[in-house]
N, C-alpha and C. Protein backbone atom coordinates (compact mmCIF):
# COMPACT_ATOMS: atom_id res chain seq x y z
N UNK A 1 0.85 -1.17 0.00
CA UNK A 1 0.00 0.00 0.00
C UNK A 1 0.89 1.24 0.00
N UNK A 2 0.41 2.13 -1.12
CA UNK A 2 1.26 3.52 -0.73
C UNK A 2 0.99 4.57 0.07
N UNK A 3 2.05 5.55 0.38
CA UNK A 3 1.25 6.24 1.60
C UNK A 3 -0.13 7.05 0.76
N UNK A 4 -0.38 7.11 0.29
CA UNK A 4 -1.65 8.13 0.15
C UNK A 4 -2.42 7.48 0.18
N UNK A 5 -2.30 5.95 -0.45
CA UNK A 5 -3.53 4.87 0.04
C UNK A 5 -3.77 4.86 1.53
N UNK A 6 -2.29 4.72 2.11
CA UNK A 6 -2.31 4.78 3.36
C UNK A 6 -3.23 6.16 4.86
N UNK A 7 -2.74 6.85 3.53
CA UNK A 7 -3.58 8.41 4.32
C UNK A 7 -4.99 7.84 3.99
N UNK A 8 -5.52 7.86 3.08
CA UNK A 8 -6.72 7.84 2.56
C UNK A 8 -7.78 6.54 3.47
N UNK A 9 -6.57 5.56 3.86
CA UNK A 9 -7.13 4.29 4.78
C UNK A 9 -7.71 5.00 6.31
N UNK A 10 -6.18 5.40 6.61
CA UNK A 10 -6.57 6.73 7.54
C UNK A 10 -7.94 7.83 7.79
N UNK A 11 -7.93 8.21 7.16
CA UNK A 11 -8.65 9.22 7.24
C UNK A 11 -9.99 8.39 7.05
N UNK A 12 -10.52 7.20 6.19
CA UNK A 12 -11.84 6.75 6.24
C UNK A 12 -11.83 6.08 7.49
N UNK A 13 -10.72 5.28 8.25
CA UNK A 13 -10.97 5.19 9.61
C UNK A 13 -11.35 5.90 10.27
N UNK A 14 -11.41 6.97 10.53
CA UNK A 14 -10.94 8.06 11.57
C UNK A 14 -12.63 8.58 10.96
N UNK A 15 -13.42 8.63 10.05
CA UNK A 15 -14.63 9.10 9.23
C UNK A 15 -15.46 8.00 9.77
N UNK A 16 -15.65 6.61 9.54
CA UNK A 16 -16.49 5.59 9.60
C UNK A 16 -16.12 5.01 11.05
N UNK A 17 -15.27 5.05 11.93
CA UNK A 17 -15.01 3.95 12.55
C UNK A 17 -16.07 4.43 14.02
N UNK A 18 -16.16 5.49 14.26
CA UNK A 18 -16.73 5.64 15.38
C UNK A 18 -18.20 5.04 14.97
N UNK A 19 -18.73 5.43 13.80
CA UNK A 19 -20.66 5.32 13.38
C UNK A 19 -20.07 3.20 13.86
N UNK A 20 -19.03 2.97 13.48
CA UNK A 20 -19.06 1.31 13.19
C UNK A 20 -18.85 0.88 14.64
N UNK A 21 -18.64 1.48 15.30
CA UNK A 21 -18.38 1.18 16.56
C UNK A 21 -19.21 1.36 17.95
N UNK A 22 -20.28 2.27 17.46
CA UNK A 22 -21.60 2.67 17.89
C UNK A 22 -22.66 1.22 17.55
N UNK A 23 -22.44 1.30 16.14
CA UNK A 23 -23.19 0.17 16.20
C UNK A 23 -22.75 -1.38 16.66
N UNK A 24 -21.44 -1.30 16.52
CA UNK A 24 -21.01 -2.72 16.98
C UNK A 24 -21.53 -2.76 18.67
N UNK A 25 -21.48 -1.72 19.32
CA UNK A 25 -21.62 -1.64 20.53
C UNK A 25 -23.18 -1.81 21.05
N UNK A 26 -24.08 -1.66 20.11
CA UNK A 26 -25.55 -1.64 20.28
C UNK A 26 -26.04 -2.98 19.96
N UNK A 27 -25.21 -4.02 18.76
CA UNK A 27 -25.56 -4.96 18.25
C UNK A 27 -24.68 -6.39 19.65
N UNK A 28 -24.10 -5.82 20.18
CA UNK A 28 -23.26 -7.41 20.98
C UNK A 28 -23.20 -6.67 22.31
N UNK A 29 -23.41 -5.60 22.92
CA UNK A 29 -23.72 -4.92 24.47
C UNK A 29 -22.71 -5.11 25.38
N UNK A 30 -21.38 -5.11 24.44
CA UNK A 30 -20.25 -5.80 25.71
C UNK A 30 -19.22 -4.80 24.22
N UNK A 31 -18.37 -3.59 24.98
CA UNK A 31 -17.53 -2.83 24.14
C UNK A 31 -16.15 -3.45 23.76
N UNK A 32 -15.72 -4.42 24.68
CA UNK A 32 -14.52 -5.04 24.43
C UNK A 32 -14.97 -5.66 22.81
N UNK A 33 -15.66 -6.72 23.09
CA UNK A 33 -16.25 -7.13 21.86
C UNK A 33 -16.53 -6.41 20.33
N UNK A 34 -17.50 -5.22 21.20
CA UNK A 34 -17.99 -4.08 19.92
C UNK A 34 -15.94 -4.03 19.40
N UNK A 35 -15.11 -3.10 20.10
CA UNK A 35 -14.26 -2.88 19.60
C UNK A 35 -13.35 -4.19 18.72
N UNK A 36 -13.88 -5.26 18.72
CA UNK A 36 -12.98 -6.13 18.19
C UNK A 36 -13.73 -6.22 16.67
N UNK A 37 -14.81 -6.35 16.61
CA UNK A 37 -15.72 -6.54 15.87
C UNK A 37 -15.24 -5.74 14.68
N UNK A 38 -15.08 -4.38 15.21
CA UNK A 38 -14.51 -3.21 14.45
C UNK A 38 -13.74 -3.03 13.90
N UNK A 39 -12.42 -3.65 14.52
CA UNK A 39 -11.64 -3.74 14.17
C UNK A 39 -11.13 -5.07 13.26
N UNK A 40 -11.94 -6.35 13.46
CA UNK A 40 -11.90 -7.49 12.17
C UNK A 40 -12.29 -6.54 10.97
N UNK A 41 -13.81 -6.00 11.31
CA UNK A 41 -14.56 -5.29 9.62
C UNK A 41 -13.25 -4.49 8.85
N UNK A 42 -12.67 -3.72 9.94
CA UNK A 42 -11.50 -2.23 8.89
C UNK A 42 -10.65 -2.88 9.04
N UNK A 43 -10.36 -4.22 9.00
CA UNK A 43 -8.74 -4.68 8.65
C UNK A 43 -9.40 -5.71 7.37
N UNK A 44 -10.63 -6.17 7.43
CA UNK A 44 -11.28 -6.70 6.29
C UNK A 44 -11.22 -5.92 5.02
N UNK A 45 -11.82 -4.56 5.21
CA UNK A 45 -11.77 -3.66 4.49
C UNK A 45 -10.41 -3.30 3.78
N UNK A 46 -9.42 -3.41 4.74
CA UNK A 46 -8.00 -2.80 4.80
C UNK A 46 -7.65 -3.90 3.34
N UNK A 47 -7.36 -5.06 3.69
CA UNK A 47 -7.19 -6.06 2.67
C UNK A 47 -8.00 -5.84 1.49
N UNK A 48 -9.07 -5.40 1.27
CA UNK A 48 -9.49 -5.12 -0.54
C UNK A 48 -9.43 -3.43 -0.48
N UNK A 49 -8.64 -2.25 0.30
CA UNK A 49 -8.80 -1.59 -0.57
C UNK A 49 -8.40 -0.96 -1.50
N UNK A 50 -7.67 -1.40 -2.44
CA UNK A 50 -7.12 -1.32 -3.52
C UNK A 50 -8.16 -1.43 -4.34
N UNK A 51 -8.93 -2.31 -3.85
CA UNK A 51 -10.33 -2.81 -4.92
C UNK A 51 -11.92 -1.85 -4.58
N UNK A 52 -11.68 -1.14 -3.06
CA UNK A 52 -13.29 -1.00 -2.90
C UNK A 52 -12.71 0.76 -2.95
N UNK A 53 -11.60 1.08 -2.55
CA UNK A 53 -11.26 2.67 -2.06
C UNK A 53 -11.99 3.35 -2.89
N UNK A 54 -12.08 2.95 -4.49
CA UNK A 54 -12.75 3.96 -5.65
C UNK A 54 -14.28 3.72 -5.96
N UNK A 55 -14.88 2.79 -5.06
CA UNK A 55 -16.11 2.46 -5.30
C UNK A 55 -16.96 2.65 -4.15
N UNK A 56 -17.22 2.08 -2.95
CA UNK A 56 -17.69 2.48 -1.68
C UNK A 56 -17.23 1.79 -0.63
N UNK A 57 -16.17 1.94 -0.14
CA UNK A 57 -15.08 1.08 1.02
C UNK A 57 -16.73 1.16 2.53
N UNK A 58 -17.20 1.79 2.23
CA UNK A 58 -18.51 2.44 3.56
C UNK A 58 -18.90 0.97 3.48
N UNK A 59 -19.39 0.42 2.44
CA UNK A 59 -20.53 -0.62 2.29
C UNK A 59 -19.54 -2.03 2.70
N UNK A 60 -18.05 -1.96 2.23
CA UNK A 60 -17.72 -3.38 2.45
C UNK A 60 -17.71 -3.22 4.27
N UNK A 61 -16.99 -2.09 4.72
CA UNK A 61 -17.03 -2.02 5.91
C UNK A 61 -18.12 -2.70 7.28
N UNK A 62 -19.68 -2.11 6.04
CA UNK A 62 -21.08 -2.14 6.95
C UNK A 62 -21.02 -4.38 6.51
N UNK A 63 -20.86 -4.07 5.95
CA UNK A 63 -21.24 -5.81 5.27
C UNK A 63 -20.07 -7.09 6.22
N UNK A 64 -18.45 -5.93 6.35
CA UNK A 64 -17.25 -7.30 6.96
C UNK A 64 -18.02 -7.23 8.40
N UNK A 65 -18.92 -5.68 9.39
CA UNK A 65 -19.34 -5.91 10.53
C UNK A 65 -20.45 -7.00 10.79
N UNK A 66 -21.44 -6.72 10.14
CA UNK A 66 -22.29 -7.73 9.50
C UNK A 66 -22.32 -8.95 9.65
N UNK A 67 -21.71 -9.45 8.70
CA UNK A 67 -21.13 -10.78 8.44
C UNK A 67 -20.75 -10.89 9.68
N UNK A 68 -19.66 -10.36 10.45
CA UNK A 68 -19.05 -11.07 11.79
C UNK A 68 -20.26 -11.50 13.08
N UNK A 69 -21.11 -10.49 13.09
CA UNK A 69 -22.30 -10.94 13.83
C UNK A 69 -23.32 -11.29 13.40
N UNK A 70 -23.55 -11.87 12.84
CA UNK A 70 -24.80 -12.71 11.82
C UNK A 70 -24.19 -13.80 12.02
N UNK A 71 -23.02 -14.38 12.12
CA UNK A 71 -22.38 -15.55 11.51
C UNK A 71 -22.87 -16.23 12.73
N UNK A 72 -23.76 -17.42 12.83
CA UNK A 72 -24.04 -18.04 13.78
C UNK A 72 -23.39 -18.97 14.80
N UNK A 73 -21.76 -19.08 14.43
CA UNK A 73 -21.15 -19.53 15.03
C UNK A 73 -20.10 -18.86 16.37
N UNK A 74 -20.21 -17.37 15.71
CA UNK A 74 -20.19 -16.47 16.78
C UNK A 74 -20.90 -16.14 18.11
N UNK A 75 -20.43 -15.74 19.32
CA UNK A 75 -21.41 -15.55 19.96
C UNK A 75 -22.05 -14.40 19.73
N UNK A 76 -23.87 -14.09 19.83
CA UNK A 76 -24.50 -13.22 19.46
C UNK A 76 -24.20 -12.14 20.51
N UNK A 77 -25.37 -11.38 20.85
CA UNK A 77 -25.57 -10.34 21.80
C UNK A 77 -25.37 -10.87 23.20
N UNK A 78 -24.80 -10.52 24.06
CA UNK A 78 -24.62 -10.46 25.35
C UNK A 78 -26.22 -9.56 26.06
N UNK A 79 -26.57 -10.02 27.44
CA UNK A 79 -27.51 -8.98 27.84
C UNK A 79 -26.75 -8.01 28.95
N UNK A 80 -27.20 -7.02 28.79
CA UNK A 80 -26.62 -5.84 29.45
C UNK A 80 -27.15 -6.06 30.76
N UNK A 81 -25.88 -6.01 31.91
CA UNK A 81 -26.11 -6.70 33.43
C UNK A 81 -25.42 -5.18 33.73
N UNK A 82 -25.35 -4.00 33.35
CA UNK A 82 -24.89 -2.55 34.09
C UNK A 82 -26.03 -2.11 34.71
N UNK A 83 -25.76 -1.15 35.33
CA UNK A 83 -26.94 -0.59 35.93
C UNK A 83 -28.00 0.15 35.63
N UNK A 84 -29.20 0.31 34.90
CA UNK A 84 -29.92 0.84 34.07
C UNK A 84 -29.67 2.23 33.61
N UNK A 85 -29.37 3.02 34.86
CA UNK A 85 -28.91 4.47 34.25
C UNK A 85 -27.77 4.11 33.88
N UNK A 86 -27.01 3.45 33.25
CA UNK A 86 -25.91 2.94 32.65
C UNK A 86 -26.10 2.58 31.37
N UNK A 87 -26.94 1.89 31.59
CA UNK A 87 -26.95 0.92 30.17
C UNK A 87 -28.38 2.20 29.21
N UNK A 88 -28.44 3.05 29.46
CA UNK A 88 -29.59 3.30 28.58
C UNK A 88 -30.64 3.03 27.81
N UNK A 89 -31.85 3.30 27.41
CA UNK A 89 -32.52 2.80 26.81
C UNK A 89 -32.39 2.06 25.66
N UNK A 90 -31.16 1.74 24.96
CA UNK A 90 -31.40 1.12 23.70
C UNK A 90 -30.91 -0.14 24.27
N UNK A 91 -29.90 -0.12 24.93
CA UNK A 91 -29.27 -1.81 25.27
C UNK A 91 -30.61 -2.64 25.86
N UNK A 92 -31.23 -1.91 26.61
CA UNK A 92 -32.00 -2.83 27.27
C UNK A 92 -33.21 -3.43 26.44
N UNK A 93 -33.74 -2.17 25.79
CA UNK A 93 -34.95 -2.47 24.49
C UNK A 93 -34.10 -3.56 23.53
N UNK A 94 -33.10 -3.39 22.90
CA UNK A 94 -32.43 -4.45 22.07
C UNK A 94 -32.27 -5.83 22.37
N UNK A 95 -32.21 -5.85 24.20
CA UNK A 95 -32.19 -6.97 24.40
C UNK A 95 -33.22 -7.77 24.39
N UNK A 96 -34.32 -7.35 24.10
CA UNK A 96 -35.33 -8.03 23.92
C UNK A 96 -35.28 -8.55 22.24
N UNK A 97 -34.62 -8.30 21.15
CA UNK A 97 -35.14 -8.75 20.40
C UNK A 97 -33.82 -9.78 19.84
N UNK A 98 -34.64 -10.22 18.36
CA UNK A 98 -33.19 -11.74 18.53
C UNK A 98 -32.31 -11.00 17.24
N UNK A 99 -31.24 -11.78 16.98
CA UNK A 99 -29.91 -11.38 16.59
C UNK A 99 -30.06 -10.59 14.91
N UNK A 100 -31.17 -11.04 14.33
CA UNK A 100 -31.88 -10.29 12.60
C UNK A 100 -32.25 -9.55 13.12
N UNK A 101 -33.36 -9.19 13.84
CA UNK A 101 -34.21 -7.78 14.36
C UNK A 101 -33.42 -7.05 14.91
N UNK A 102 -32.19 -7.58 15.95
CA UNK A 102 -31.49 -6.41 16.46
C UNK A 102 -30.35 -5.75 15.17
N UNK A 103 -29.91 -6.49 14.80
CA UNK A 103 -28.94 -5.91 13.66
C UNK A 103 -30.17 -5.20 12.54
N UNK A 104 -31.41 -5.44 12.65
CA UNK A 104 -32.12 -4.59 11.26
C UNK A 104 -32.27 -3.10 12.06
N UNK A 105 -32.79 -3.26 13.28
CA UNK A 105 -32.90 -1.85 13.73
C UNK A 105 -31.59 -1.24 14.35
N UNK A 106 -30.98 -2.00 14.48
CA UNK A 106 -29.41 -0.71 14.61
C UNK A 106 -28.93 -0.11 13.04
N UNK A 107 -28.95 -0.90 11.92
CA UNK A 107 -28.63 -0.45 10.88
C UNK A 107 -29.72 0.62 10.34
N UNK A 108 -31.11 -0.18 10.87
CA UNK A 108 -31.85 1.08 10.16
C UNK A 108 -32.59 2.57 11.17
N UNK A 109 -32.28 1.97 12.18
CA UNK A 109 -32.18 3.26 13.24
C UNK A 109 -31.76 4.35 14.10
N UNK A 110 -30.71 3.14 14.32
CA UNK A 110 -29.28 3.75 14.81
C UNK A 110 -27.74 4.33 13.68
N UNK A 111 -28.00 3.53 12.52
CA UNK A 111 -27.01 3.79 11.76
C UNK A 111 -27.68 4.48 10.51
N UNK A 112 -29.16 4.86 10.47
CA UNK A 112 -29.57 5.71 9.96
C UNK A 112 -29.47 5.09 8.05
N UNK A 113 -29.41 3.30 8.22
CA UNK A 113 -29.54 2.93 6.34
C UNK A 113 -30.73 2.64 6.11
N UNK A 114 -31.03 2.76 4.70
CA UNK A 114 -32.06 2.90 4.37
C UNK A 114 -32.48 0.74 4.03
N UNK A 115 -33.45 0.56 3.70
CA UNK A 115 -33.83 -0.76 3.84
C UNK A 115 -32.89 -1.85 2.82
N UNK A 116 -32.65 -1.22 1.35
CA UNK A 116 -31.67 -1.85 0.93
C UNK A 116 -30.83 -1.61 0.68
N UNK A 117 -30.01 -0.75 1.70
CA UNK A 117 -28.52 -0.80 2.12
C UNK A 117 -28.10 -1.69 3.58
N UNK A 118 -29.46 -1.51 4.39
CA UNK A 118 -29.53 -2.42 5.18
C UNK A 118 -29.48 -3.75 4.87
N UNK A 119 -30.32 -4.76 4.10
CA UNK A 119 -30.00 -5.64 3.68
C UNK A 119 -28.59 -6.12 2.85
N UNK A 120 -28.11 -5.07 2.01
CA UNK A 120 -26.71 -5.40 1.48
C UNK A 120 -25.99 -5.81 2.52
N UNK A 121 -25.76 -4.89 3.87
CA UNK A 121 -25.00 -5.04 4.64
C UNK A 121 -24.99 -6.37 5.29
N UNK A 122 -26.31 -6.67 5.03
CA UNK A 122 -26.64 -8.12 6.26
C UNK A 122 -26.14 -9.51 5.57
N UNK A 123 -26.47 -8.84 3.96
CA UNK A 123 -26.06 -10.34 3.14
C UNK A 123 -27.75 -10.99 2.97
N UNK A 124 -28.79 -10.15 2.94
CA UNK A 124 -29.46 -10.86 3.50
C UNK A 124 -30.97 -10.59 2.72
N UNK A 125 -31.69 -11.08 1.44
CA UNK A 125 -32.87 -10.04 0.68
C UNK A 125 -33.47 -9.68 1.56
N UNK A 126 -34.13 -8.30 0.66
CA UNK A 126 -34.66 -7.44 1.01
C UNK A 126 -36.25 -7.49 1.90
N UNK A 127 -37.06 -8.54 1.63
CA UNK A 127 -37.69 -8.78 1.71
C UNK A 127 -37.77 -9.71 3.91
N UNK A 128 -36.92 -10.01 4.02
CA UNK A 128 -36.54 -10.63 5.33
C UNK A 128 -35.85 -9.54 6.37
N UNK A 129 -35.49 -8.50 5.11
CA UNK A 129 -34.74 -7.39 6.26
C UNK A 129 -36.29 -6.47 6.15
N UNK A 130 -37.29 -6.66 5.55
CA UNK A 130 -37.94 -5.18 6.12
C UNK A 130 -39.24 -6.58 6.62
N UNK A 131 -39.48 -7.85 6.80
CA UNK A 131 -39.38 -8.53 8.21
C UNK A 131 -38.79 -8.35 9.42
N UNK A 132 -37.84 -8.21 9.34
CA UNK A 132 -37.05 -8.14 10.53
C UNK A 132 -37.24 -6.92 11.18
N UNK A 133 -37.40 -5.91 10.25
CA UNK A 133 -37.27 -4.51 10.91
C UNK A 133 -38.96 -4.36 11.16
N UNK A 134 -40.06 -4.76 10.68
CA UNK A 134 -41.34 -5.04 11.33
C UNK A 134 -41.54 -5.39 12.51
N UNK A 135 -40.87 -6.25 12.88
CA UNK A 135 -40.95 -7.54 14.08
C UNK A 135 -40.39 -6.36 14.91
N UNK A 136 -39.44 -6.29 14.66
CA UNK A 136 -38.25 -5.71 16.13
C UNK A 136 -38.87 -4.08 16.29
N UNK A 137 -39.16 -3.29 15.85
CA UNK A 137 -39.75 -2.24 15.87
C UNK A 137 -41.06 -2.12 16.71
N UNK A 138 -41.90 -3.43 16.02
CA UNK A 138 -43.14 -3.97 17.03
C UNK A 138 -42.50 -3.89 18.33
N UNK A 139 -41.98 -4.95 18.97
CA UNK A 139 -40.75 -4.88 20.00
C UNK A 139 -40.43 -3.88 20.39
N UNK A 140 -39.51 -2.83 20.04
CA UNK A 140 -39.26 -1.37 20.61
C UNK A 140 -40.19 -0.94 20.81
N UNK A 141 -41.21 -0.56 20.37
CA UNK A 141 -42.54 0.18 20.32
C UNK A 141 -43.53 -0.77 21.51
N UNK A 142 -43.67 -1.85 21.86
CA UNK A 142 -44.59 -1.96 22.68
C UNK A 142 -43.05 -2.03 24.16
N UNK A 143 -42.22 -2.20 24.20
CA UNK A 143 -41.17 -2.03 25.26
C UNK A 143 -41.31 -0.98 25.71
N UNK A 144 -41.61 0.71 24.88
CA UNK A 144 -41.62 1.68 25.27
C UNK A 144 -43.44 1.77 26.15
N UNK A 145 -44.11 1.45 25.44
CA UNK A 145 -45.54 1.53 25.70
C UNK A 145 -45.03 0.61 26.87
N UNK A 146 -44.64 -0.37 27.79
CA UNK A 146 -44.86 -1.00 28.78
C UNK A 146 -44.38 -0.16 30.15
N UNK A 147 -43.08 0.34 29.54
CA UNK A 147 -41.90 1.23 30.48
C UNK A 147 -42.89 2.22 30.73
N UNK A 148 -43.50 3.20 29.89
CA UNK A 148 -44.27 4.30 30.15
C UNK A 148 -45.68 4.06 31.15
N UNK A 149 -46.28 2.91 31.19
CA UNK A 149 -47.41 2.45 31.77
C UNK A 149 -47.04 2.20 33.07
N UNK A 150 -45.84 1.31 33.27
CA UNK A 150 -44.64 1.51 34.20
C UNK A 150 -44.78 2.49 35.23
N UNK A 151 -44.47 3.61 34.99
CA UNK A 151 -43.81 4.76 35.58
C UNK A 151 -44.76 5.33 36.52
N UNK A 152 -44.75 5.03 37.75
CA UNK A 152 -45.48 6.14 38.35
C UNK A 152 -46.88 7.39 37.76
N UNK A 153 -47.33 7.95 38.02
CA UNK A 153 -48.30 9.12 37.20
C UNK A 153 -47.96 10.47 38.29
N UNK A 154 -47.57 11.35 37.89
CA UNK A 154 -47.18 12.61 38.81
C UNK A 154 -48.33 13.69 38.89
C-alpha cells in the first residue's frame, strides 16, 4: 500500500469507525467485543482496498461488521447486566429482540440505512430485512408503551 492509500485508509478510519463502533456496541452490548468486531470489519476492508477505495469502502465495511455478527457460530448479543442508568434505553430495548431484528434496527435506526442498504450489509434479501425490521420495531414500540405504563403518574 502507498502512503496516500495509506492516508486515505486513515482518514476513512478516523470518518467511519466511530458510526461502526456505535453500532457494533448496540448490536453485541459488551464494548470489548464491539471494539474487536470493528476492528476485524477495517482490517477486512483494509485487505481489498485497492479494490473498494474507488467504489464504496462504507458498504464493504457495513457488510465485513455484519457478516461477523450474523455468523451463527459467533457468539451473538450479550444482555446488558450494568446498571440501568448505565446501560440506557437502547441496550435494554435491544435486548429483547433476537440477533436479525437487532442488527435490522441498529442499521436502520441507529445507523440511519435505508432498507436496501440495510439488507446489502446483512447479506441478506430485502424482503426478510424489512421482516425483521417489522418484528423488532413492534418490540421497541410496545417495550416503550410498557416502560411508560410503568412509571409512576405525577
Amino acid at each position: 500500500m502507498r502512503k496516500r492509500e495509506a492516508r486515505e485508509f486513515d482518514v476513512f478510519v478516523h470518518t467511519v469507525g466511530t458510526q461502526l463502533l456505535h453500532a457494533a456496541d448496540l448490536l453485541t452490548g459488551d464494548r470489548l467485543r464491539a471494539e474487536r468486531r470493528v476492528e476485524r470489519a477495517l482490517a477486512a476492508t483494509f485487505l481489498k482496498w485497492n479494490r473498494v477505495s474507488h467504489h464504496d469502502p462504507v458498504r464493504t465495511a457495513w457488510r465485513a461488521l455484519m457478516r461477523g455478527y450474523l455468523d451463527p457460530w459467533r457468539p451473538g448479543p450479550r444482555e446488558y447486566r450494568g446498571e440501568l442508568a448505565d446501560a440506557g434505553e437502547p441496550f435494554v430495548t435491544l435486548d429483547r429482540l433476537g440477533r436479525v431484528e437487532r442488527a435490522t434496527v441498529v442499521l436502520r435506526l441507529y445507523a440511519r440505512l435505508d432498507e436496501h442498504d440495510a439488507a446489502e450489509a446483512m447479506g441478506l434479501p430485502i424482503e426478510t430485512v424489512a421482516g425483521a425490521w417489522r418484528r423488532g420495531m413492534a418490540e421497541v414500540l410496545s417495550a416503550g408503551r410498557a416502560r411508560r405504563a410503568a412509571e409512576p403518574v405525577r
